[in-house]
Protein backbone atom coordinates (compact mmCIF):
# COMPACT_ATOMS: atom_id res chain seq x y z
CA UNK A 1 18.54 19.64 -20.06
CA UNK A 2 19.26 17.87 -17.42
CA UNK A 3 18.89 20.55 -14.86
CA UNK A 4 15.43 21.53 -16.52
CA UNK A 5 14.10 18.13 -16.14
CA UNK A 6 15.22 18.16 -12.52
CA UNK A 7 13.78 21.43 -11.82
CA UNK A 8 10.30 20.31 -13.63
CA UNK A 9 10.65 16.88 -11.93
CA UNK A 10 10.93 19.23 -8.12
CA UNK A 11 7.72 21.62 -9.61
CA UNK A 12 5.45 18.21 -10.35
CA UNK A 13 5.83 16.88 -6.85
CA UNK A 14 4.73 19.71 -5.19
CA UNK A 15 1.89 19.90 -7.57
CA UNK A 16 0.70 16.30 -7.07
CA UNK A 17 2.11 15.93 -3.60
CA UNK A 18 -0.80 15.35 -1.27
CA UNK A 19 -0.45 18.37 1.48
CA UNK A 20 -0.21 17.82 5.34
CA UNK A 21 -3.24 19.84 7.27
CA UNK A 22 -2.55 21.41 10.57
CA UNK A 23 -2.99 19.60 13.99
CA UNK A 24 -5.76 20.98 16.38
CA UNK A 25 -5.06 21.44 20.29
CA UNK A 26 -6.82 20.07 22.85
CA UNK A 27 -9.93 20.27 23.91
CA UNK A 28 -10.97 20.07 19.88
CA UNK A 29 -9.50 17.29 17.98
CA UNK A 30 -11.16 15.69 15.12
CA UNK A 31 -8.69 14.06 12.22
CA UNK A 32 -9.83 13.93 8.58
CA UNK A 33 -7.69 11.66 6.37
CA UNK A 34 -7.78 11.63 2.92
CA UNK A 35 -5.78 9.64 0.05
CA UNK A 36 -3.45 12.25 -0.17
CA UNK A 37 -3.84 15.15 2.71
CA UNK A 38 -4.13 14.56 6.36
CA UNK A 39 -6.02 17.05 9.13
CA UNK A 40 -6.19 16.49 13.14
CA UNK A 41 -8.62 17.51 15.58
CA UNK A 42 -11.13 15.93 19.94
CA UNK A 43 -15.38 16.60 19.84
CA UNK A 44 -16.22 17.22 23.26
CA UNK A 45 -17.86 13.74 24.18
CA UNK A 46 -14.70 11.24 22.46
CA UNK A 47 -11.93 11.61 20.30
CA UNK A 48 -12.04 12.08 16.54
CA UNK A 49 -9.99 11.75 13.63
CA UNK A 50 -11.18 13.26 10.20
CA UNK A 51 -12.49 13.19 7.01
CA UNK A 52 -29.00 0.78 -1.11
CA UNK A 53 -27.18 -1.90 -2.74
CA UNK A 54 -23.37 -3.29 -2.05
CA UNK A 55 -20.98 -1.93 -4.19
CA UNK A 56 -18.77 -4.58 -3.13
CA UNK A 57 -19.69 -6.52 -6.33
CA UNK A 58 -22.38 -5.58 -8.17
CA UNK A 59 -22.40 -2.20 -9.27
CA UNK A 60 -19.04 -2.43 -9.50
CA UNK A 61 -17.88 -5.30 -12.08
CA UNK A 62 -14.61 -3.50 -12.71
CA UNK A 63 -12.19 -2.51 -9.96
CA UNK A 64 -11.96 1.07 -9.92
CA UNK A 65 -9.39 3.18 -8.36
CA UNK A 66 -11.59 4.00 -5.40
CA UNK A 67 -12.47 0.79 -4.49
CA UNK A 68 -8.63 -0.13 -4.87
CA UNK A 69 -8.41 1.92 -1.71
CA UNK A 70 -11.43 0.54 0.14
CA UNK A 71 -10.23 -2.82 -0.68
CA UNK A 72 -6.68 -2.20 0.29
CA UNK A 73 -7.99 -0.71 3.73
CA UNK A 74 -10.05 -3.63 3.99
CA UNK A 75 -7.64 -6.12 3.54
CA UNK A 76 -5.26 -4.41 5.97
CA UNK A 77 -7.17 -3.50 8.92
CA UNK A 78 -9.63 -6.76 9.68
CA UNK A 79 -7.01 -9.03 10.33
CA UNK A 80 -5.17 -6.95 12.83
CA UNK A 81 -8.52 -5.86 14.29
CA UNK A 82 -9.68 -9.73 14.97
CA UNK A 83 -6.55 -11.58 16.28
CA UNK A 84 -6.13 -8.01 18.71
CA UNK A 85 -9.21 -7.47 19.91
CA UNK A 86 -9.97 -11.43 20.17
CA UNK A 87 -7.32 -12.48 22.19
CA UNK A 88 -8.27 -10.96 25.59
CA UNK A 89 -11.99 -12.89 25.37
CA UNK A 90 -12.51 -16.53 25.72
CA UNK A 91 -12.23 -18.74 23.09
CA UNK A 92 -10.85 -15.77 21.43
CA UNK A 93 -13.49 -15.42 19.54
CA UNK A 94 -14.60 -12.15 17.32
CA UNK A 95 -17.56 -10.69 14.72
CA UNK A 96 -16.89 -9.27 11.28
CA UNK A 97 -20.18 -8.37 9.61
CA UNK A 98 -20.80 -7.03 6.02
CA UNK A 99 -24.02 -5.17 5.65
CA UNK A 100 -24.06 -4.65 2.17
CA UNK A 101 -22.23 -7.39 0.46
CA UNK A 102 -22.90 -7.68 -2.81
CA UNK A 103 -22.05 -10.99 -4.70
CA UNK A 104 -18.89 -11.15 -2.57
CA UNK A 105 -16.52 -11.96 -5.25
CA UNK A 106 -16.01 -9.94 -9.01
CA UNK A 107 -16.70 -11.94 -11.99
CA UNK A 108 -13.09 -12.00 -12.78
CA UNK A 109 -12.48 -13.96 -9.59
CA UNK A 110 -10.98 -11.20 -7.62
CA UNK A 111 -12.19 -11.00 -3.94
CA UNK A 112 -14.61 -8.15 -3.28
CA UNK A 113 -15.31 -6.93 0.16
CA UNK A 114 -17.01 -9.66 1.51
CA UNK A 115 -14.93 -12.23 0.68
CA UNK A 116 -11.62 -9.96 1.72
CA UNK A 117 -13.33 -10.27 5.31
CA UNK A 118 -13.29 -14.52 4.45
CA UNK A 119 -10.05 -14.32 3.94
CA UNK A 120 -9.14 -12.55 6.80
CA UNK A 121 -10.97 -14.93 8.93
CA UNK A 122 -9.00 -17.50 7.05
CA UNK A 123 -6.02 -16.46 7.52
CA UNK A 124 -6.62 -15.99 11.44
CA UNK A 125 -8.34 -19.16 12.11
CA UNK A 126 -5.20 -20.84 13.68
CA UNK A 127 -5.31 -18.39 16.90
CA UNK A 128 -8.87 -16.86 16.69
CA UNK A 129 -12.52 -18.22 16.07
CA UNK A 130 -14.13 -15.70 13.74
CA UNK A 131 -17.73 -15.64 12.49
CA UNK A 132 -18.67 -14.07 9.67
CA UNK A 133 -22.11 -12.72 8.72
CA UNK A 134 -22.93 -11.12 5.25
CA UNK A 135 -25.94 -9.64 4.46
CA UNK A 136 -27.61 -8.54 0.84
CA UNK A 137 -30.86 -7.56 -0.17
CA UNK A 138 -30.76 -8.28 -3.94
CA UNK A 139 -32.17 -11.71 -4.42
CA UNK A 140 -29.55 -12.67 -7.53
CA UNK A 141 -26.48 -10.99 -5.59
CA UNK A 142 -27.17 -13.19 -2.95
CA UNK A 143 -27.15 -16.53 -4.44
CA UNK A 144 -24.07 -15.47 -5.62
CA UNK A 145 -22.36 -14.59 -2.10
CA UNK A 146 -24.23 -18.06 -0.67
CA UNK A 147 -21.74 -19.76 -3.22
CA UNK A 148 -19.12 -17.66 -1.78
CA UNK A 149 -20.02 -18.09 1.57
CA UNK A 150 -20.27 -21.97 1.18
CA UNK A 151 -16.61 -22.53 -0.08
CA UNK A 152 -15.51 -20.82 3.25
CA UNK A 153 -17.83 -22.74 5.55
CA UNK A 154 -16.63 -25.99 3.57
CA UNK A 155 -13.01 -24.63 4.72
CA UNK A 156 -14.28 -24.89 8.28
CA UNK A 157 -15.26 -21.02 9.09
CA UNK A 158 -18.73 -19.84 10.31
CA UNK A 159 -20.08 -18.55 8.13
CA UNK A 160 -23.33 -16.99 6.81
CA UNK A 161 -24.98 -15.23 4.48
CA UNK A 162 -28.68 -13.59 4.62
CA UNK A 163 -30.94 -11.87 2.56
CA UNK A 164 -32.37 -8.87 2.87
CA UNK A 165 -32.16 -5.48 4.55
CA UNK A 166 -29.18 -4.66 7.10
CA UNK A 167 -31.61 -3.32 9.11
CA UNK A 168 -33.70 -6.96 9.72
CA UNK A 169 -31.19 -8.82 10.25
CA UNK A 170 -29.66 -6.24 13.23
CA UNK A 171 -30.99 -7.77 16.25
CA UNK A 172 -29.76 -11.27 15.67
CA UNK A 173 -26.36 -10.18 14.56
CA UNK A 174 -26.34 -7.80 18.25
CA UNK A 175 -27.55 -11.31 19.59
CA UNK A 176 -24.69 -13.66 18.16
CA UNK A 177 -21.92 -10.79 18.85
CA UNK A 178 -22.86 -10.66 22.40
CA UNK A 179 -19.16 -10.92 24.47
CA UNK A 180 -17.39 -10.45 21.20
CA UNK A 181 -15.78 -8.17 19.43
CA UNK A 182 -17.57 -6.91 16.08
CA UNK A 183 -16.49 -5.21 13.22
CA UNK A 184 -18.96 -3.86 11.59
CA UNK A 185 -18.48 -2.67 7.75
CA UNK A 186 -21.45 -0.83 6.00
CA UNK A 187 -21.02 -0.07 2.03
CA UNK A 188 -24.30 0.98 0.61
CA UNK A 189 -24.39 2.87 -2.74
CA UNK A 190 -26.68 5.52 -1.88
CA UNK A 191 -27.20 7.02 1.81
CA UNK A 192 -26.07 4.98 4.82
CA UNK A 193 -28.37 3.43 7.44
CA UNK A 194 -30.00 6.49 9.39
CA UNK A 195 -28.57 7.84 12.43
CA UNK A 196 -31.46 6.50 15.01
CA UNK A 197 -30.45 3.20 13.62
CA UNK A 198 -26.55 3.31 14.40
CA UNK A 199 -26.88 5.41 17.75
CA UNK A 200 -29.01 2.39 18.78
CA UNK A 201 -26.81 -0.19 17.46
CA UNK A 202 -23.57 1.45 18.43
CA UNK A 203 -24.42 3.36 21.52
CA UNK A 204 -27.12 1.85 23.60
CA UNK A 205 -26.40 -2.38 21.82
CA UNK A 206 -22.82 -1.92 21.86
CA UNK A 207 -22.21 0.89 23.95
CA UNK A 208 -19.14 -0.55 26.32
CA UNK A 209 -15.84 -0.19 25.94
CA UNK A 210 -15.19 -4.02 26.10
CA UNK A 211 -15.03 -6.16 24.37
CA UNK A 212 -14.54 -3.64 21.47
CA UNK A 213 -16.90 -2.44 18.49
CA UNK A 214 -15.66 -0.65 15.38
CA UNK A 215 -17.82 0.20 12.07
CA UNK A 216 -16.63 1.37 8.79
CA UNK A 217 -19.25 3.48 7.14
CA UNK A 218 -19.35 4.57 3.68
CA UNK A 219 -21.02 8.20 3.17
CA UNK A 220 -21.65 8.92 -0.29
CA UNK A 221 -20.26 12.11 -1.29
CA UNK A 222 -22.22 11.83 -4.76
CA UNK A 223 -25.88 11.68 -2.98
CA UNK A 224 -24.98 14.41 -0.51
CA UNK A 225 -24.17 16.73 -3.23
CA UNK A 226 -26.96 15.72 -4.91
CA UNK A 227 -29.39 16.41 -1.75
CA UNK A 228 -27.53 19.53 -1.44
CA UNK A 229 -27.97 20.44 -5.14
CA UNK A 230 -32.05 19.89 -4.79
CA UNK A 231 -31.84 22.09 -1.45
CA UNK A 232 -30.21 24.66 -3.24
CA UNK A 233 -33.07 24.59 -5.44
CA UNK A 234 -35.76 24.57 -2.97
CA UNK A 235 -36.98 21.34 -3.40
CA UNK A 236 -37.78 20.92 -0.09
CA UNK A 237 -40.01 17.90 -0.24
CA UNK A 238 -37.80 15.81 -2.66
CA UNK A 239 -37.25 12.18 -1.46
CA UNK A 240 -33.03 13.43 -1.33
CA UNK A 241 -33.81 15.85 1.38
CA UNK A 242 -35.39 13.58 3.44
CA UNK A 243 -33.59 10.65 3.27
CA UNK A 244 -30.66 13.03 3.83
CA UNK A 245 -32.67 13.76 7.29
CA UNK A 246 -32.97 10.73 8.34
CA UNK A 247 -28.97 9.73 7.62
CA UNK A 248 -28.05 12.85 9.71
CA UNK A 249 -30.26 12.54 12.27
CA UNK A 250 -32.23 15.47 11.86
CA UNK A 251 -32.01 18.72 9.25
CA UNK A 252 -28.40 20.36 10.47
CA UNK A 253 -27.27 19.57 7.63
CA UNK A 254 -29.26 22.02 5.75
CA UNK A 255 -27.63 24.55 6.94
CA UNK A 256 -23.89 23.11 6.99
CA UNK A 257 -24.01 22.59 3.21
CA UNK A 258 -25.80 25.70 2.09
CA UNK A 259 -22.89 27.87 4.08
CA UNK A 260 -20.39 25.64 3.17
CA UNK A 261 -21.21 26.71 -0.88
CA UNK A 262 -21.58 29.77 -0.49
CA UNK A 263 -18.12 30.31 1.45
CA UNK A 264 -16.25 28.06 -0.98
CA UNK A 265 -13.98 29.86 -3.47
CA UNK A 266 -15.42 27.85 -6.63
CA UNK A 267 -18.67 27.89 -5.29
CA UNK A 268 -19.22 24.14 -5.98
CA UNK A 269 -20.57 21.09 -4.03
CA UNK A 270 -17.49 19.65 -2.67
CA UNK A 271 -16.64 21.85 0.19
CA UNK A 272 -20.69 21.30 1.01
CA UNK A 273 -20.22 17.46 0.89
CA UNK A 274 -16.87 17.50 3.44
CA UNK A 275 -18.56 20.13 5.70
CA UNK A 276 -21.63 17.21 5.99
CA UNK A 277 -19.47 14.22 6.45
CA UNK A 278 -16.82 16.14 8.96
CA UNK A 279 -19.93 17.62 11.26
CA UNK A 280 -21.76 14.24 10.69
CA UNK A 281 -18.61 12.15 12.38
CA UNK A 282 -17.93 14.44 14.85
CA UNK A 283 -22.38 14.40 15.79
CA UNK A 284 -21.97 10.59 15.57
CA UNK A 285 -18.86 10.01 17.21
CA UNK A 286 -20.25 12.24 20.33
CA UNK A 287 -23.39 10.21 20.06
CA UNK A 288 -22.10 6.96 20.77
CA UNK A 289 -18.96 7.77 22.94
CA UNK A 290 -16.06 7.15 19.98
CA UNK A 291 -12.90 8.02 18.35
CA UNK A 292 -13.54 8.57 14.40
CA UNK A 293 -11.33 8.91 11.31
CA UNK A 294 -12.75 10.40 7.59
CA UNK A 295 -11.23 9.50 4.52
CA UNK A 296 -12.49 11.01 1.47
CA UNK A 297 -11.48 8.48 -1.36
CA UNK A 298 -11.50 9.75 -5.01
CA UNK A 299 -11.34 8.37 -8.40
CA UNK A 300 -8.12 10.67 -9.16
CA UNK A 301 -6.37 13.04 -6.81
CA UNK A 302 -7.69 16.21 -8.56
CA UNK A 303 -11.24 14.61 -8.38
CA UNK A 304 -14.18 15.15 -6.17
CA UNK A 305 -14.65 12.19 -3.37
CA UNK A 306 -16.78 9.97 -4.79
CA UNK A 307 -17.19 8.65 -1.19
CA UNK A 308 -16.10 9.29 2.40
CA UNK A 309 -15.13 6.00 4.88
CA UNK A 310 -16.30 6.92 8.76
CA UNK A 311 -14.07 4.68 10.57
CA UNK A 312 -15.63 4.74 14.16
CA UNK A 313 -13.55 3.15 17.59
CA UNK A 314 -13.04 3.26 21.25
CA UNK A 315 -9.52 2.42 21.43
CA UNK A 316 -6.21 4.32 20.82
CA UNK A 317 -5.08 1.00 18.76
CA UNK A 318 -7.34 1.05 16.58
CA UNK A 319 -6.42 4.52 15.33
CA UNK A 320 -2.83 3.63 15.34
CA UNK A 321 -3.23 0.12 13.50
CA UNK A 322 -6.37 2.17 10.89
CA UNK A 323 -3.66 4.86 10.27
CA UNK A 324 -1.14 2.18 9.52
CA UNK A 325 -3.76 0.34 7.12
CA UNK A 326 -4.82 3.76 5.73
CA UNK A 327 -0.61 4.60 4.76
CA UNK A 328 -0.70 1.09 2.83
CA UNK A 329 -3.70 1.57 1.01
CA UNK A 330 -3.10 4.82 -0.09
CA UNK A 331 0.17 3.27 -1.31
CA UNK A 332 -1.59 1.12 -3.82
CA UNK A 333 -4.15 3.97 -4.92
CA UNK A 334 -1.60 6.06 -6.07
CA UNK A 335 -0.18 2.99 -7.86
CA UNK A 336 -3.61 2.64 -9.78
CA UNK A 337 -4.36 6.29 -10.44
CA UNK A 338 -0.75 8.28 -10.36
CA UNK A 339 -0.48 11.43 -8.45
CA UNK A 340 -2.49 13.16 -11.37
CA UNK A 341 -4.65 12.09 -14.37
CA UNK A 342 -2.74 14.37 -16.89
CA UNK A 343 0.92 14.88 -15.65
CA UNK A 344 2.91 17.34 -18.05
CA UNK A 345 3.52 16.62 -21.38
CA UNK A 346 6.90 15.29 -22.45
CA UNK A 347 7.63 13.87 -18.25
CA UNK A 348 8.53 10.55 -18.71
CA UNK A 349 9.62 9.53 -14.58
CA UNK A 350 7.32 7.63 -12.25
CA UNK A 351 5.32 11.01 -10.69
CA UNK A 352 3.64 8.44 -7.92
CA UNK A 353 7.13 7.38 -7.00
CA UNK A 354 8.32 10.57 -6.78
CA UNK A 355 5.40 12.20 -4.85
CA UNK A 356 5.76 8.93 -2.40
CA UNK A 357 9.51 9.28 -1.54
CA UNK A 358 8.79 13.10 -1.08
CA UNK A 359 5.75 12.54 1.30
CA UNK A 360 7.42 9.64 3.04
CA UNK A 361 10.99 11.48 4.25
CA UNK A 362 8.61 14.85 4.96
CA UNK A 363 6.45 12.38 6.98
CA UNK A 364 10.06 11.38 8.91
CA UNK A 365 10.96 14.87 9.73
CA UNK A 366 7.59 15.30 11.32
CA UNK A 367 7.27 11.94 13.03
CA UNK A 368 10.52 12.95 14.80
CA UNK A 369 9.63 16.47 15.22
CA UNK A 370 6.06 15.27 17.27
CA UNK A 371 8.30 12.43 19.03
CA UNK A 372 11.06 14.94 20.61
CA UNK A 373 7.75 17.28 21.48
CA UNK A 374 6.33 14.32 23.35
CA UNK A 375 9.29 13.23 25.08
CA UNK A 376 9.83 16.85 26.18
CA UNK A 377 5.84 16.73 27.44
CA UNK A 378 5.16 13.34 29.16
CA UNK A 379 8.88 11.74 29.50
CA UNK A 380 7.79 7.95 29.33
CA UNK A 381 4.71 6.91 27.44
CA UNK A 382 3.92 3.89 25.12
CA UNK A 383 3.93 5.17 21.23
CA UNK A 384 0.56 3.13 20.78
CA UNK A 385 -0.79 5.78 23.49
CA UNK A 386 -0.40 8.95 21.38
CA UNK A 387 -1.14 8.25 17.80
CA UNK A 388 -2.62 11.51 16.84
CA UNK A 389 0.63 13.47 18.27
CA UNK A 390 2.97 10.93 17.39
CA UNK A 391 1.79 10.65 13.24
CA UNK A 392 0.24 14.35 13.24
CA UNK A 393 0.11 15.65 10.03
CA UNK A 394 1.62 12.45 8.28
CA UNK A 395 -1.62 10.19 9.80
CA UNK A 396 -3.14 8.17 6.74
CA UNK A 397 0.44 8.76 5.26
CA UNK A 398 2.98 7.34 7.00
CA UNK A 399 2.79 3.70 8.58
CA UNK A 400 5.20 1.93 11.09
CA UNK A 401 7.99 2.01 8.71
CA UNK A 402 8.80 5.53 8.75
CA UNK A 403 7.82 5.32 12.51
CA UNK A 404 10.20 2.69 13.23
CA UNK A 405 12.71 4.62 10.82
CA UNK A 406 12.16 8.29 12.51
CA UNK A 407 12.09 6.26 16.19
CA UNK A 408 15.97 5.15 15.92
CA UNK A 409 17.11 7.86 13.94
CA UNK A 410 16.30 9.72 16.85
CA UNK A 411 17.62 6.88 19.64
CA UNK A 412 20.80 6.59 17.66
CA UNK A 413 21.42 10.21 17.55
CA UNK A 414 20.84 10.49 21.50
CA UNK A 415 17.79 13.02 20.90
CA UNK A 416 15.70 11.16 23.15
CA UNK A 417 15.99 7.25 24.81
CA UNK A 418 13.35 4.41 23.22
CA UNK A 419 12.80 0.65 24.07
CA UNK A 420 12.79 -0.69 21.18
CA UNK A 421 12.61 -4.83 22.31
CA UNK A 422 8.84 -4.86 21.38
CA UNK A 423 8.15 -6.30 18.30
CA UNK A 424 5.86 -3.74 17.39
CA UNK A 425 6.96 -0.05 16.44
CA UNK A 426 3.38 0.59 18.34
CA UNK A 427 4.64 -1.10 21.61
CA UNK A 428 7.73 0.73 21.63
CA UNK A 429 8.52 3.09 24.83
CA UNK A 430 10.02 6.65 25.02
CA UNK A 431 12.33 7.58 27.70
């Protein structure tokens, strides 16, 4: 019995274990991350790594698994990304903006998107000055994130909240972020802001590479199939297809989803909706000169994305520290949804722990495997440096744990030399 349960314990984590993709060479890269499977690949212009109304709080009065993940990211990444990027510029000062913010805060009291980006300003205000600017177009939502906003500002942050459209309020928030860094989050529940808008705002506004700028974008994997289920139906003047247009930039994406059904084994709407988002990051990304990650995020493993998150940078940190925020986050999705929604009947073990100790020593063996590769390459580099061939397959899965773990597991062996004195695993040097 006990060797049956074993052997049905081995066959369930390979089922539900999320699978590593295949890294790209040079000159194509272009990651995709996912909660639960992990791609690499370079567009010829930058580097990339793949994959309305706020649904921060609003929409959303229950915390669903895929906002668990958003959250989580959230939560992780704008800290780092403030003190970092802030403490290079004078006053050390930074941006964090939230285009679509809802009421900022659920009606149970937990923090929604918005007010995760408070806190994180909160929480930094004792090395770095950081203004915060939400935005909202629904005249009740926002009353309710001015309440929000005002506890903060009474807390001594800066603070503010407008209403309206993302779009009017652009200009002054390029204006107040000038010498800054910005973060720039955009969560709409329906299509994004279109493409002419963000190439101006992130290419010819905020083109430099100093001080930095870094958006999060959330591309709805529910409208695209929709637009793509109207196209497939001809209905080539339906509002979808043209608001779809004007998100991409133009009609490519016609043509992308229409191939992408018709090659996909089920013939359904999901390998149409990747093909968009993976082509749109990589257009975007070349458009305005930057690195970018996707991460489709889904409701269960087995599910459809509900959304992707187009995580756009310049820097080589911020796709270390975003892969190190994207491992955590994914951590606490698969402690809200399980590796599966219907896991075998009679299996009474923790699947999610099982899939995560799986994933996390076959992320180890490959961190190590991509470290002694490197050191054989380039001899002496920085880990922060490399984070696509460091992390390869186990980006968006491992974090600096298993980095730090694989790193001196390898020193201690005498398989290759590291300085590890630096207190992050990021700042750590090979040979």
């Amino acid at each position: 019995m006990a060797i049956a349960a074993a052997a049905l314990q081995k066959l369930v984590v390979q089922v539900f274990a999320g699978r590593f993709g295949r890294a790209g060479d040079i000159p194509e890269r272009h990651f995709v991350l996912t909660p639960g499977h992990v791609t690499i690949g370079r567009s010829a212009a930058g580097e990339g790594l793949p994959m309305a109304k706020g649904t921060s709080a609003g929409l959303l009065d229950n915390q669903q698994a895929q906002s668990v993940f958003k959250h989580e990211l959230l939560r992780g990444y704008a800290l780092p990304f403030v003190v970092m990027t802030a403490s290079k510029i004078p006053g050390r000062r930074a941006m964090v903006v939230d285009g679509y913010a809802g009421r900022g805060r659920y009606d149970d009291g937990r923090p929604a998107s918005a007010e995760l980006l408070l806190q994180a300003a909160h929480r930094a205000r004792t090395s770095t000055q950081v203004e915060v600017l939400l935005v909202e177009r629904s005249r009740q939502d926002y009353r309710r994130l001015s309440t929000v906003a005002a506890e903060y500002r009474d807390q001594g942050l800066q603070v503010e909240a407008f209403h309206g459209q993302v779009q009017e309020h652009l200009p002054e928030i390029v204006s107040r972020a000038d010498g800054v860094p910005l973060f720039l989050f955009l969560d709409p529940c329906g299509a994004i802001l279109p493409f002419v808008e963000l190439h101006r705002l992130l290419r010819r506004a905020r083109g430099s590479s100093w001080p930095r700028t870094e958006a999060l974008l959330n591309f709805s994997a529910d409208f695209t199939r929709r637009a793509a289920g109207v196209l497939h139906k001809n209905l080539h003047d339906h509002a979808a297809i043209q608001a779809m247009d004007a998100v991409c930039g133009g009609p490519w994406w016609r043509k992308v989803a229409l191939e992408a059904h018709k090659s996909s084994r089920r013939a359904d709407w999901e390998s149409a909706a990747e093909a968009v988002v993976t082509e749109y990051a990589r257009r975007l990304g070349a458009a305005t000169n930057m690195k970018h990650v996707v991460v489709p995020v889904r409701r269960q493993m087995h599910h459809q994305p509900v959304y992707h998150l187009v995580f756009l940078t310049r820097g080589e940190h911020g796709i270390w520290v975003f892969g190190h925020s994207a491992a955590a986050a994914r951590r606490a999705w698969l402690d809200v949804v399980g590796p599966g929604a219907d896991p075998p009947e009679g299996v009474l073990f923790n699947l999610a722990e099982f899939q995560q100790e799986d994933e996390e020593q076959r992320a180890i063996e490959e961190i190590k495997r991509n470290l002694v590769k490197l050191a054989g390459r380039d001899g002496s580099f920085k880990l922060a440096h490399h984070p696509q061939a460091v992390f390869g397959d186990a980006y968006g899965i491992a974090g600096d744990v298993l980095v730090r773990k694989a790193a001196r597991e390898l020193h201690k062996a005498g398989t290759i030399r590291i300085d590890c004195t630096p207190k992050q695993v990021r700042d750590w040097l090979v040979g």
